[in-house]
PDB file of N, CA and C in Angstrom:
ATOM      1  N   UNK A   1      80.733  82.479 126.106  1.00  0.00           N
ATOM      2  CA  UNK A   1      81.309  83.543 126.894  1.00  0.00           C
ATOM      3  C   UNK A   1      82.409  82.946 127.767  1.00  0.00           C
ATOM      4  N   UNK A   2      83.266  83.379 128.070  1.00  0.00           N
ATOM      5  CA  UNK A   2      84.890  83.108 128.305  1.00  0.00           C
ATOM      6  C   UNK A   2      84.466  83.104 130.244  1.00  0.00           C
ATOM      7  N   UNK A   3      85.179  81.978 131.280  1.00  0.00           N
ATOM      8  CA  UNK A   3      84.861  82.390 132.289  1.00  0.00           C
ATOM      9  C   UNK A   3      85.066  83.368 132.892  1.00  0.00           C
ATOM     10  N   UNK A   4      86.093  84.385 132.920  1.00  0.00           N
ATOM     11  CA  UNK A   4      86.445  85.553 133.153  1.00  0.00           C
ATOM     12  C   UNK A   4      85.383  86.313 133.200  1.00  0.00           C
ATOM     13  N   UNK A   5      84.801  86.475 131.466  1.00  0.00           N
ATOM     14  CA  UNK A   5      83.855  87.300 131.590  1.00  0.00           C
ATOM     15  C   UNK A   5      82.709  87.318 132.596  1.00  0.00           C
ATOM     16  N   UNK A   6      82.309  85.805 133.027  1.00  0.00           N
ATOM     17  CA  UNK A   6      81.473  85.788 134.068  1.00  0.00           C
ATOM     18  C   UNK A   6      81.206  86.642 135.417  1.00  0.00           C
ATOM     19  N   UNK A   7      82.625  86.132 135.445  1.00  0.00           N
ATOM     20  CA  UNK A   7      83.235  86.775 137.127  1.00  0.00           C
ATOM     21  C   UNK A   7      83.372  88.140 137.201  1.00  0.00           C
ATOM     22  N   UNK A   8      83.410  88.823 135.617  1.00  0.00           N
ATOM     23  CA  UNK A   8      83.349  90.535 135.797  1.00  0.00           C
ATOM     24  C   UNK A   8      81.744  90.672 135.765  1.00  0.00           C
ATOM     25  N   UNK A   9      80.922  89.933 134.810  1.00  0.00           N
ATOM     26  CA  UNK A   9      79.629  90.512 135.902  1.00  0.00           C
ATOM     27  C   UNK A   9      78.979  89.924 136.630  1.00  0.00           C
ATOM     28  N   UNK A  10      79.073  89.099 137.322  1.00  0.00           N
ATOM     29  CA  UNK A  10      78.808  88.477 139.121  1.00  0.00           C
ATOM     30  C   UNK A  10      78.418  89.511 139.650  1.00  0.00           C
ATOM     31  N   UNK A  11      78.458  90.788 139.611  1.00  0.00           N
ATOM     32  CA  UNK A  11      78.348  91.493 140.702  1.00  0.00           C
ATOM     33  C   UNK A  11      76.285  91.845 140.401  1.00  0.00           C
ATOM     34  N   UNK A  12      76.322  91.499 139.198  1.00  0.00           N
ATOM     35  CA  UNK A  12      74.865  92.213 138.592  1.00  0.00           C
ATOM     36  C   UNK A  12      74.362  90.855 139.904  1.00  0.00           C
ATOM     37  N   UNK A  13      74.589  89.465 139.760  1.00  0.00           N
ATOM     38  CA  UNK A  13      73.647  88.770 140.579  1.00  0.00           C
ATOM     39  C   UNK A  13      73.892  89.366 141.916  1.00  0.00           C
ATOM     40  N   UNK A  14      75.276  89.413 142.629  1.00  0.00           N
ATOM     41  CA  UNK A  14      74.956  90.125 143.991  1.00  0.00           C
ATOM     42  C   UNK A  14      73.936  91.221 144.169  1.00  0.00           C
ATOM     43  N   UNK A  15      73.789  91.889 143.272  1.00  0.00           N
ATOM     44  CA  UNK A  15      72.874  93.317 143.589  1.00  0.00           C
ATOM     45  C   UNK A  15      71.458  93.119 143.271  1.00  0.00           C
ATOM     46  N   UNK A  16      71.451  91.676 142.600  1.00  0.00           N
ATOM     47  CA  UNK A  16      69.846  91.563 142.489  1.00  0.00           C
ATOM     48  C   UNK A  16      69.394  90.545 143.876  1.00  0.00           C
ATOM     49  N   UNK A  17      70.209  90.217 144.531  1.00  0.00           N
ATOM     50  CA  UNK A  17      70.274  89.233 145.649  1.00  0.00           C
ATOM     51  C   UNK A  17      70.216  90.459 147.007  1.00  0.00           C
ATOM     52  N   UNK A  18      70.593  91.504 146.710  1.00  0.00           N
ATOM     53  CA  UNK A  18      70.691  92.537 147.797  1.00  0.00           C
ATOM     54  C   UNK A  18      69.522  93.278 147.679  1.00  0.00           C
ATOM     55  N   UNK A  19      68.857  93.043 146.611  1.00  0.00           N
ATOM     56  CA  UNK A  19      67.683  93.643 146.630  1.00  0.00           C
ATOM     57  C   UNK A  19      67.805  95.467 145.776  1.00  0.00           C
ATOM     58  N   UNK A  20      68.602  95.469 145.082  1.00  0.00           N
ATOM     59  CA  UNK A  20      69.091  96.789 144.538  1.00  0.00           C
ATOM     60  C   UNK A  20      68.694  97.146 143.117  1.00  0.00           C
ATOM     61  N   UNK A  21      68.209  96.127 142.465  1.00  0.00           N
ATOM     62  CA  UNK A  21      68.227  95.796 141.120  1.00  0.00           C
ATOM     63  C   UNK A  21      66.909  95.901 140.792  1.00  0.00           C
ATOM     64  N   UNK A  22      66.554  96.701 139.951  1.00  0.00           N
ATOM     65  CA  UNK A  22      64.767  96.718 139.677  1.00  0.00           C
ATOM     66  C   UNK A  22      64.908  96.286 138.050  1.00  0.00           C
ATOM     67  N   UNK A  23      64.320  95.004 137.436  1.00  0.00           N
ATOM     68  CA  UNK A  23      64.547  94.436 136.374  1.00  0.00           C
ATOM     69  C   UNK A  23      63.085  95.144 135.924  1.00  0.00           C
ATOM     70  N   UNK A  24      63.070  94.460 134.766  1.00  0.00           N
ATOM     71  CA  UNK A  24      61.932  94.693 133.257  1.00  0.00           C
ATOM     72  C   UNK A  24      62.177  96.156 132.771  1.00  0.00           C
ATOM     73  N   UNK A  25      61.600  95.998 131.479  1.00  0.00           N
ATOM     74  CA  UNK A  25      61.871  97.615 130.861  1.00  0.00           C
ATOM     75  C   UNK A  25      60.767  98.995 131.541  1.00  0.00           C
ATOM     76  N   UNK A  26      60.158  98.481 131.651  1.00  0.00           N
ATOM     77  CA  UNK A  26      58.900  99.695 132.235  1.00  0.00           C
ATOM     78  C   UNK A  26      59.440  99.760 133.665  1.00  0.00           C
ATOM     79  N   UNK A  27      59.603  98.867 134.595  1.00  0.00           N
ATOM     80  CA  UNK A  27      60.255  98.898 136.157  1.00  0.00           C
ATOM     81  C   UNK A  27      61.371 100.060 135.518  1.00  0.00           C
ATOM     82  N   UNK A  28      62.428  99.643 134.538  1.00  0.00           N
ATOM     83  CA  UNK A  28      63.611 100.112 134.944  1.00  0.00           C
ATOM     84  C   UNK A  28      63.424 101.987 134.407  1.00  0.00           C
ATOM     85  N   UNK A  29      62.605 101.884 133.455  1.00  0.00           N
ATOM     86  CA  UNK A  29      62.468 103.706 133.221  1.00  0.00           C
ATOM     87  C   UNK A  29      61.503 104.199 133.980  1.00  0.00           C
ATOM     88  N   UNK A  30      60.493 103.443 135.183  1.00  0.00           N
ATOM     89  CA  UNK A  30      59.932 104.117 136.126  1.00  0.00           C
ATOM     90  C   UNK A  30      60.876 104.597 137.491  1.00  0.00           C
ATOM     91  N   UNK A  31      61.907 103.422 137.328  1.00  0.00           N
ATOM     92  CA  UNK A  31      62.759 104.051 138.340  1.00  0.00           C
ATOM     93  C   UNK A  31      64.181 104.925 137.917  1.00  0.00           C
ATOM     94  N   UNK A  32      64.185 105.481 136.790  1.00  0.00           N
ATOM     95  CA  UNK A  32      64.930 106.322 136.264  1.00  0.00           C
ATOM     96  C   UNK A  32      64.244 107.705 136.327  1.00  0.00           C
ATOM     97  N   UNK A  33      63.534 107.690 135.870  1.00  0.00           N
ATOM     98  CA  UNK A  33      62.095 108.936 135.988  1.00  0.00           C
ATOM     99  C   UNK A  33      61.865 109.466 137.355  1.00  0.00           C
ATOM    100  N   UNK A  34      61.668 108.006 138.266  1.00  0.00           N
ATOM    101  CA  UNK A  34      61.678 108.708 139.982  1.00  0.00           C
ATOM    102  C   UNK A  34      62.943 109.078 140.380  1.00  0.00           C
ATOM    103  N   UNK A  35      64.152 108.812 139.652  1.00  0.00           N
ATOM    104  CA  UNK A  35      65.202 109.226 141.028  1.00  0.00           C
ATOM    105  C   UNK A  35      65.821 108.238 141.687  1.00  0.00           C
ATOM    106  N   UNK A  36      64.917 107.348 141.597  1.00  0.00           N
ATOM    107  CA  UNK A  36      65.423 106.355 142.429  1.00  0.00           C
ATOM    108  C   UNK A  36      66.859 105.286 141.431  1.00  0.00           C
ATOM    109  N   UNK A  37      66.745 105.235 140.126  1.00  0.00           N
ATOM    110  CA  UNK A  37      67.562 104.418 139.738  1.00  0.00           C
ATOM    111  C   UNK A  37      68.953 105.335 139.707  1.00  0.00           C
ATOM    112  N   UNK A  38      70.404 104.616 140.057  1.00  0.00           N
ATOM    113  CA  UNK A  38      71.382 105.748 139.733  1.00  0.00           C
ATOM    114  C   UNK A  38      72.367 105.542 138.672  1.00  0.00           C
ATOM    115  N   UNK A  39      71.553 103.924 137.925  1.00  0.00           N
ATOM    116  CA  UNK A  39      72.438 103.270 136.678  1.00  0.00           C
ATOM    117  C   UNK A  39      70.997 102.681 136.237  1.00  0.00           C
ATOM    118  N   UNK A  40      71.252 102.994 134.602  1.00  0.00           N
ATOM    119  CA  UNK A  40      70.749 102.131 133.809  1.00  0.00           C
ATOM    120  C   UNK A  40      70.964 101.018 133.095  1.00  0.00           C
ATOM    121  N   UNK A  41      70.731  99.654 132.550  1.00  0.00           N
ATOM    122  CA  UNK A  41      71.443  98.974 131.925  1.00  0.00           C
ATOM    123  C   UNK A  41      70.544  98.056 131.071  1.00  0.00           C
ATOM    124  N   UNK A  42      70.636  97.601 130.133  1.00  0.00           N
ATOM    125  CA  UNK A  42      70.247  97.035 129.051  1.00  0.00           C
ATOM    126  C   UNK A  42      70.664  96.296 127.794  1.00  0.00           C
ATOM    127  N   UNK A  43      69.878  94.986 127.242  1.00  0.00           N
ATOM    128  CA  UNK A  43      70.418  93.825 126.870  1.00  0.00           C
ATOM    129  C   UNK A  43      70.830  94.764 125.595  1.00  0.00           C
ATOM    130  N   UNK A  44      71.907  94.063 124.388  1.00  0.00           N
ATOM    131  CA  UNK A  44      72.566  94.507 123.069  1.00  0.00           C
ATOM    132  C   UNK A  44      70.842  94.200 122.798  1.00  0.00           C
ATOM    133  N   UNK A  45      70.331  92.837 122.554  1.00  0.00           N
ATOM    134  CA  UNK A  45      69.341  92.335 121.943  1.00  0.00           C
ATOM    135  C   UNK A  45      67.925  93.164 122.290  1.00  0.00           C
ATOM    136  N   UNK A  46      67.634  93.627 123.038  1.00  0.00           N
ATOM    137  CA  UNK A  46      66.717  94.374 123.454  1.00  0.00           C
ATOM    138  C   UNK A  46      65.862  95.272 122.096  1.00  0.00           C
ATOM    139  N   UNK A  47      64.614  95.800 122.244  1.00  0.00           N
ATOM    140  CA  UNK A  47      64.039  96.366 121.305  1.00  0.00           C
ATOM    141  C   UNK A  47      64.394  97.588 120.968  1.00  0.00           C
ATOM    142  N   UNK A  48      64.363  97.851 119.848  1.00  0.00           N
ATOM    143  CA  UNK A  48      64.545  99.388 119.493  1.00  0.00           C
ATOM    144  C   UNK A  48      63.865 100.573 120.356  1.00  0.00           C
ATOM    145  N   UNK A  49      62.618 100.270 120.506  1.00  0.00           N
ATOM    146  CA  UNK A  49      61.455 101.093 121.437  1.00  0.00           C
ATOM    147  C   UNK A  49      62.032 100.851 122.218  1.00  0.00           C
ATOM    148  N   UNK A  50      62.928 100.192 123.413  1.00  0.00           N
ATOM    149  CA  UNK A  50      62.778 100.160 124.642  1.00  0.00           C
ATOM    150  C   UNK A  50      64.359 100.447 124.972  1.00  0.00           C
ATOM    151  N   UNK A  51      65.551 100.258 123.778  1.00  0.00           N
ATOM    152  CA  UNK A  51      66.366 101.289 123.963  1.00  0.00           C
ATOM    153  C   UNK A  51      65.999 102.745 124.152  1.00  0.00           C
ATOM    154  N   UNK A  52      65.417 102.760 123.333  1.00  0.00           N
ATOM    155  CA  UNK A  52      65.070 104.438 123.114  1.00  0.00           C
ATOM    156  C   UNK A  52      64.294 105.346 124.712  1.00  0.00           C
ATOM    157  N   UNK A  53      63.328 104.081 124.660  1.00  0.00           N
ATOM    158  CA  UNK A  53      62.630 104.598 125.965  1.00  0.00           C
ATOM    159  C   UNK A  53      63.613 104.921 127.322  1.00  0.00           C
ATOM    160  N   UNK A  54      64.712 103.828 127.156  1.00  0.00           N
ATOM    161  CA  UNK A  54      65.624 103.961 128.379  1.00  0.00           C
ATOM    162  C   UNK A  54      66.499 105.182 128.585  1.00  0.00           C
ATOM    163  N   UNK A  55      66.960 104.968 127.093  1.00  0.00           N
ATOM    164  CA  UNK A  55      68.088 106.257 126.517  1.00  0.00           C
ATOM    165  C   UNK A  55      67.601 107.531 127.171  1.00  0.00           C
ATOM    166  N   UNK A  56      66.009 107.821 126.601  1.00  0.00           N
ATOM    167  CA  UNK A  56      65.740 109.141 126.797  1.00  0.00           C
ATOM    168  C   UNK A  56      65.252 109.574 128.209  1.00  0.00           C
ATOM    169  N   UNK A  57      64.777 108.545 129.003  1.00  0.00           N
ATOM    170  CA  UNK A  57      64.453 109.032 130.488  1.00  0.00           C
ATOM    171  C   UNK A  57      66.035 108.935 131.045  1.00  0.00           C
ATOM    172  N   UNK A  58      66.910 108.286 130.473  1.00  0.00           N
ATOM    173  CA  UNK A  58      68.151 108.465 131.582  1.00  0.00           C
ATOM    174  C   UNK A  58      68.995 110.013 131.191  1.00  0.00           C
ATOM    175  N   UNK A  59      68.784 110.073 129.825  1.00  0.00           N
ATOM    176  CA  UNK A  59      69.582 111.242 129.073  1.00  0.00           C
ATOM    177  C   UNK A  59      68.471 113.007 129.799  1.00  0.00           C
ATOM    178  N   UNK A  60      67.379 112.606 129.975  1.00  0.00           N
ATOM    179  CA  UNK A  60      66.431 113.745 130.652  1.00  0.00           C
ATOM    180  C   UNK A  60      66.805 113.679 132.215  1.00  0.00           C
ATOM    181  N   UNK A  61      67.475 112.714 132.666  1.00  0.00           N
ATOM    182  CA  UNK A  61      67.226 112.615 134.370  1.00  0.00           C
ATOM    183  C   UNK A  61      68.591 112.591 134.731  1.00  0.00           C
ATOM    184  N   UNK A  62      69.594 112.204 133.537  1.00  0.00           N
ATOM    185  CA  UNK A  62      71.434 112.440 133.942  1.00  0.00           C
ATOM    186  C   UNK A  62      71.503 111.459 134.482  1.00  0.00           C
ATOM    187  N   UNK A  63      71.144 110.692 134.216  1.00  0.00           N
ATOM    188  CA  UNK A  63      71.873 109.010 134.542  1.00  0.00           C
ATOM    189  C   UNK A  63      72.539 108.072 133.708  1.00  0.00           C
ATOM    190  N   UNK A  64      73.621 107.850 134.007  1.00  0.00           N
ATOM    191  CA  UNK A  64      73.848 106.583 133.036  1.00  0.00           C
ATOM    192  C   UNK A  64      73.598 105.609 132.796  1.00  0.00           C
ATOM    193  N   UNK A  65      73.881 105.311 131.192  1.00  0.00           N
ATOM    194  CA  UNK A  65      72.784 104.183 130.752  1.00  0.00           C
ATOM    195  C   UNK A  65      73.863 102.987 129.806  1.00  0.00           C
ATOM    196  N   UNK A  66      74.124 101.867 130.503  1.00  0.00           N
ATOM    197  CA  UNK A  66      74.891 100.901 129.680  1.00  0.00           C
ATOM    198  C   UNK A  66      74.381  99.939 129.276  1.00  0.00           C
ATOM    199  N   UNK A  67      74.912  99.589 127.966  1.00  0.00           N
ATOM    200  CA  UNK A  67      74.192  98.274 127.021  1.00  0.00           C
ATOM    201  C   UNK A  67      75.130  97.340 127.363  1.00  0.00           C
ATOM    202  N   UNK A  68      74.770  96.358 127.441  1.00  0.00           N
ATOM    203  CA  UNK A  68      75.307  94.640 128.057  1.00  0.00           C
ATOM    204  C   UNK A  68      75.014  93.643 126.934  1.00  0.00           C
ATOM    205  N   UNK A  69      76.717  92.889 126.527  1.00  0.00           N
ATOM    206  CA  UNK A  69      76.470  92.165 125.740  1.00  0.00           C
ATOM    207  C   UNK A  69      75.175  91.387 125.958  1.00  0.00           C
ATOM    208  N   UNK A  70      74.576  90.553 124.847  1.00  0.00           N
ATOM    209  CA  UNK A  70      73.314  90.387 124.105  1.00  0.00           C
ATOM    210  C   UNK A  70      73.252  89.091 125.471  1.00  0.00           C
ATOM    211  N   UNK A  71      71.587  88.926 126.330  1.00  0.00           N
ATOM    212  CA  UNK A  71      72.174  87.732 127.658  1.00  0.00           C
ATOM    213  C   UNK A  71      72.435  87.846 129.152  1.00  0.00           C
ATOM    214  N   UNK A  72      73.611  88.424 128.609  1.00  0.00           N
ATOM    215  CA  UNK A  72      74.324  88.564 130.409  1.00  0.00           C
ATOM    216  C   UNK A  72      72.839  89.238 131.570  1.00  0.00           C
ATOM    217  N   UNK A  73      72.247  90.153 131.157  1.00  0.00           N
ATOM    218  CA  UNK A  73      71.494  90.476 132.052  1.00  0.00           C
ATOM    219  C   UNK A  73      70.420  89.369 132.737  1.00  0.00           C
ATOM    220  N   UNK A  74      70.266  88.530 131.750  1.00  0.00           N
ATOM    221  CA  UNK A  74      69.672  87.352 132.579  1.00  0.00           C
ATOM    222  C   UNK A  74      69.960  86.803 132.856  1.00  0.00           C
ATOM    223  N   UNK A  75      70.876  85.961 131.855  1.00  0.00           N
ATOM    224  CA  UNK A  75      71.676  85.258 132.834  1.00  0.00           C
ATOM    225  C   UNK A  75      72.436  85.460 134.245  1.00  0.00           C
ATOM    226  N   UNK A  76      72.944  86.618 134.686  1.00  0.00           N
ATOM    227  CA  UNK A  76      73.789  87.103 135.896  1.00  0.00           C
ATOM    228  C   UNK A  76      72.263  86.927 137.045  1.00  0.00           C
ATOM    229  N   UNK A  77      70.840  87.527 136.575  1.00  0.00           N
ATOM    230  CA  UNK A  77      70.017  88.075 137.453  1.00  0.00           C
ATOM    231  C   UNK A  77      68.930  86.607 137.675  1.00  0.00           C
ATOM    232  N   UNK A  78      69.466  85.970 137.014  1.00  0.00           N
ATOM    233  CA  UNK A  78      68.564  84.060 136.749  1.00  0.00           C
ATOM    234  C   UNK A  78      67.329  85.117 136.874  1.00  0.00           C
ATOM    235  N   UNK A  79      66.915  85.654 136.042  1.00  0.00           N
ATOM    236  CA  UNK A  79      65.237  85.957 135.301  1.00  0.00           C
ATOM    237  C   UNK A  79      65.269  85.670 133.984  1.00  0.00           C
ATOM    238  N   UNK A  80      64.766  84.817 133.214  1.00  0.00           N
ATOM    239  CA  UNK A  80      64.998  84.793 131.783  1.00  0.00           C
ATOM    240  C   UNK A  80      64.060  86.133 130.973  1.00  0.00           C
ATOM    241  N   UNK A  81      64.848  86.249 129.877  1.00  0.00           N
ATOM    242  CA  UNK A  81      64.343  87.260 128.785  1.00  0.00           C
ATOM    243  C   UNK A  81      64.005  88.827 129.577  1.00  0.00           C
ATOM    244  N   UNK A  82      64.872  88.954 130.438  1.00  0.00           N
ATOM    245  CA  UNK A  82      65.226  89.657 131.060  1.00  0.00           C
ATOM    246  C   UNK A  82      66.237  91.167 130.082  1.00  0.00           C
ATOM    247  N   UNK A  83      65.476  92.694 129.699  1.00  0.00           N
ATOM    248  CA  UNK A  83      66.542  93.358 128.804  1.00  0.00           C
ATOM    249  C   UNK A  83      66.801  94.908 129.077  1.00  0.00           C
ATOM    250  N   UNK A  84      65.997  94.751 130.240  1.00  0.00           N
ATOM    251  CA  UNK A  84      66.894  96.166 130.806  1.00  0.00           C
ATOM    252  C   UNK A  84      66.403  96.133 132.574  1.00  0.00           C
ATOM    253  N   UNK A  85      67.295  96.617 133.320  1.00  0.00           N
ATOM    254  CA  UNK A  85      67.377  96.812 134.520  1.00  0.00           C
ATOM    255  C   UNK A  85      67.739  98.351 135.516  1.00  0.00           C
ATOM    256  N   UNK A  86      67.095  98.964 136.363  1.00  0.00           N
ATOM    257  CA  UNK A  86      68.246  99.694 137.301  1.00  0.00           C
ATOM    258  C   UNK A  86      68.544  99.633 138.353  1.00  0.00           C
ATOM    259  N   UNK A  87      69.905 100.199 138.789  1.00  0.00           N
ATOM    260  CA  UNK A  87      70.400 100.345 139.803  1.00  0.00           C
ATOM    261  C   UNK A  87      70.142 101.124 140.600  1.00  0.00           C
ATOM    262  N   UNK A  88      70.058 100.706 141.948  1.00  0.00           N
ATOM    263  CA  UNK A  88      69.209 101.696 142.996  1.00  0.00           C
ATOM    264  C   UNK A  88      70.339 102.271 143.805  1.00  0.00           C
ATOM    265  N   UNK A  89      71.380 101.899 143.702  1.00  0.00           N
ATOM    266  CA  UNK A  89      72.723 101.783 145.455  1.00  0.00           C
ATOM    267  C   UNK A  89      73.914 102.119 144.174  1.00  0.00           C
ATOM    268  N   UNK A  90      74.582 103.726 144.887  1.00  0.00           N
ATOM    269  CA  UNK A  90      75.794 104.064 143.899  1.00  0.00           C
ATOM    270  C   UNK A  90      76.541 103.508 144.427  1.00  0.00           C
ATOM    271  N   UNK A  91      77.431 102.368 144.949  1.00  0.00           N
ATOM    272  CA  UNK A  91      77.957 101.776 145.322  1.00  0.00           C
ATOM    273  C   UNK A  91      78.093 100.334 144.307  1.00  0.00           C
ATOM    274  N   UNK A  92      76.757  99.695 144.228  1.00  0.00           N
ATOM    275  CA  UNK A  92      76.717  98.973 143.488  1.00  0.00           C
ATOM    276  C   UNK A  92      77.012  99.107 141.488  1.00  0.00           C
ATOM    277  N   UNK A  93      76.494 100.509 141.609  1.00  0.00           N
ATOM    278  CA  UNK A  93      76.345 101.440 140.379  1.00  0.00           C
ATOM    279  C   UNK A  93      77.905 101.192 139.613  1.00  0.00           C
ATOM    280  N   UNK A  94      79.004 102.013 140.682  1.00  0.00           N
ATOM    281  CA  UNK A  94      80.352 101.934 140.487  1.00  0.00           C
ATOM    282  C   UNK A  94      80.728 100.922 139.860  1.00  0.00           C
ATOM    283  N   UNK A  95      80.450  99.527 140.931  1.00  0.00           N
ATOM    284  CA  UNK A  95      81.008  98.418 140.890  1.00  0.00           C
ATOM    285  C   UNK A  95      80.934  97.900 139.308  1.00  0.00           C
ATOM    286  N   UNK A  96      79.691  98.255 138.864  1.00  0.00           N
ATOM    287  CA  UNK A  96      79.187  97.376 137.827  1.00  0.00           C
ATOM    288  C   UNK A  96      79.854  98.022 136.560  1.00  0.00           C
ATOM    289  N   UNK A  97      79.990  99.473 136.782  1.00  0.00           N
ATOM    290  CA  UNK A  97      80.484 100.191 135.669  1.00  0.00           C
ATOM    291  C   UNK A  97      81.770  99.821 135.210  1.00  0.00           C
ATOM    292  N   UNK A  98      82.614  99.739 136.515  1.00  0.00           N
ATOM    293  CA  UNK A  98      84.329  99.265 136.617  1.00  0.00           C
ATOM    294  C   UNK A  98      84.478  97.713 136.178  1.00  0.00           C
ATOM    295  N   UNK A  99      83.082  96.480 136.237  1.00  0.00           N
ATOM    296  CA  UNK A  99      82.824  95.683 135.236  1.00  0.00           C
ATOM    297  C   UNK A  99      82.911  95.713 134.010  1.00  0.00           C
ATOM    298  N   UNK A 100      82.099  96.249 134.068  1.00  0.00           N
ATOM    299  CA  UNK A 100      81.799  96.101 132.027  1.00  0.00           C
ATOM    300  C   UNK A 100      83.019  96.880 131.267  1.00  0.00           C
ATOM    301  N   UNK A 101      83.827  97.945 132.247  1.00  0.00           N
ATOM    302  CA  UNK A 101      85.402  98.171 131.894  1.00  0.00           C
ATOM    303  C   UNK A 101      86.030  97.184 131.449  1.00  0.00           C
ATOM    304  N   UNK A 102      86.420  96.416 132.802  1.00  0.00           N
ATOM    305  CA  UNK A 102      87.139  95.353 132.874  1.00  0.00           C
ATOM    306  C   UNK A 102      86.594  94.400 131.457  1.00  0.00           C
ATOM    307  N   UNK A 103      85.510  94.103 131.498  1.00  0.00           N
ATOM    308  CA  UNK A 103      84.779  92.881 130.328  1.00  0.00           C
ATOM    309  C   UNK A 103      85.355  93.419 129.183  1.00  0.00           C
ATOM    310  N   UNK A 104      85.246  94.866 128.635  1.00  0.00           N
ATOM    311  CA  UNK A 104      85.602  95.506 127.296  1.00  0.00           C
ATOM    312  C   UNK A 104      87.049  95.221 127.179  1.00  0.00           C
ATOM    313  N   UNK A 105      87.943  95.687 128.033  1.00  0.00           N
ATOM    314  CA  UNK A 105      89.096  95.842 127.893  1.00  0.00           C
ATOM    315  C   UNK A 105      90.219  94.099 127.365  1.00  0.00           C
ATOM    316  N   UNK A 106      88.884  93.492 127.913  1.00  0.00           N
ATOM    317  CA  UNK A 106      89.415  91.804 127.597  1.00  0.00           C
ATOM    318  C   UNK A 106      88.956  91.744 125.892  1.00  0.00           C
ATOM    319  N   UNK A 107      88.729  92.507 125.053  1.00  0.00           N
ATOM    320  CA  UNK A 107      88.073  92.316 123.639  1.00  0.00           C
ATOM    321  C   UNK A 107      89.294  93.106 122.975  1.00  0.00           C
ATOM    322  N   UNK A 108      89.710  94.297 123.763  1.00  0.00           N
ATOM    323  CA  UNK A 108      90.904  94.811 123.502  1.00  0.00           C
ATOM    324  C   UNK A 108      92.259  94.489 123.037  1.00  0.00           C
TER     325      UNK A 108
END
């Protein structure tokens, strides 16, 4: 992965350092389900079941839900095997979205 790409998602470790970030797959569709998450996100590599599981509590609750090249989520959050997460703070939510912009647009 190119250093650039790093530095566009840095922000995933700030928000798990701020305390905003609720990791594992069951954490992250319990807090999609409550309300409380206001972004979803999840590894490329991740399971079929647990895309799906994410997909459909965010697609029932109107939240968005982004897939992250295959990695980055652990690596950014230093939890290993780490493949889906949410966001609690729309602030942070933004930030991360206008990331993974930025990351795509460099493949462009």
């Amino acid at each position: 992965m190119r250093r650039q790409e790093n530095k566009n998602y840095a922000i995933l470790g700030l928000c798990m350092r701020a305390g905003k970030l609720i990791t594992g797959a069951q954490g992250t569709e319990k807090a999609v389900k409550s309300g409380e998450g206001v972004l979803a996100l999840f590894d490329a590599s991740a399971s079929d079941g647990t895309k799906k599981a994410i997909r459909d509590a965010c697609t029932y609750m109107r939240v968005e839900c982004l897939q992250l090249p295959s990695g980055v989520l652990s690596r950014e959050t230093g939890k290993a095997g780490r493949m889906a997460a949410a966001v609690t703070d729309a602030s942070f939510a933004r930030g991360i979205i206008r990331a993974v912009g930025e990351a795509a647009k460099q493949y462009d």
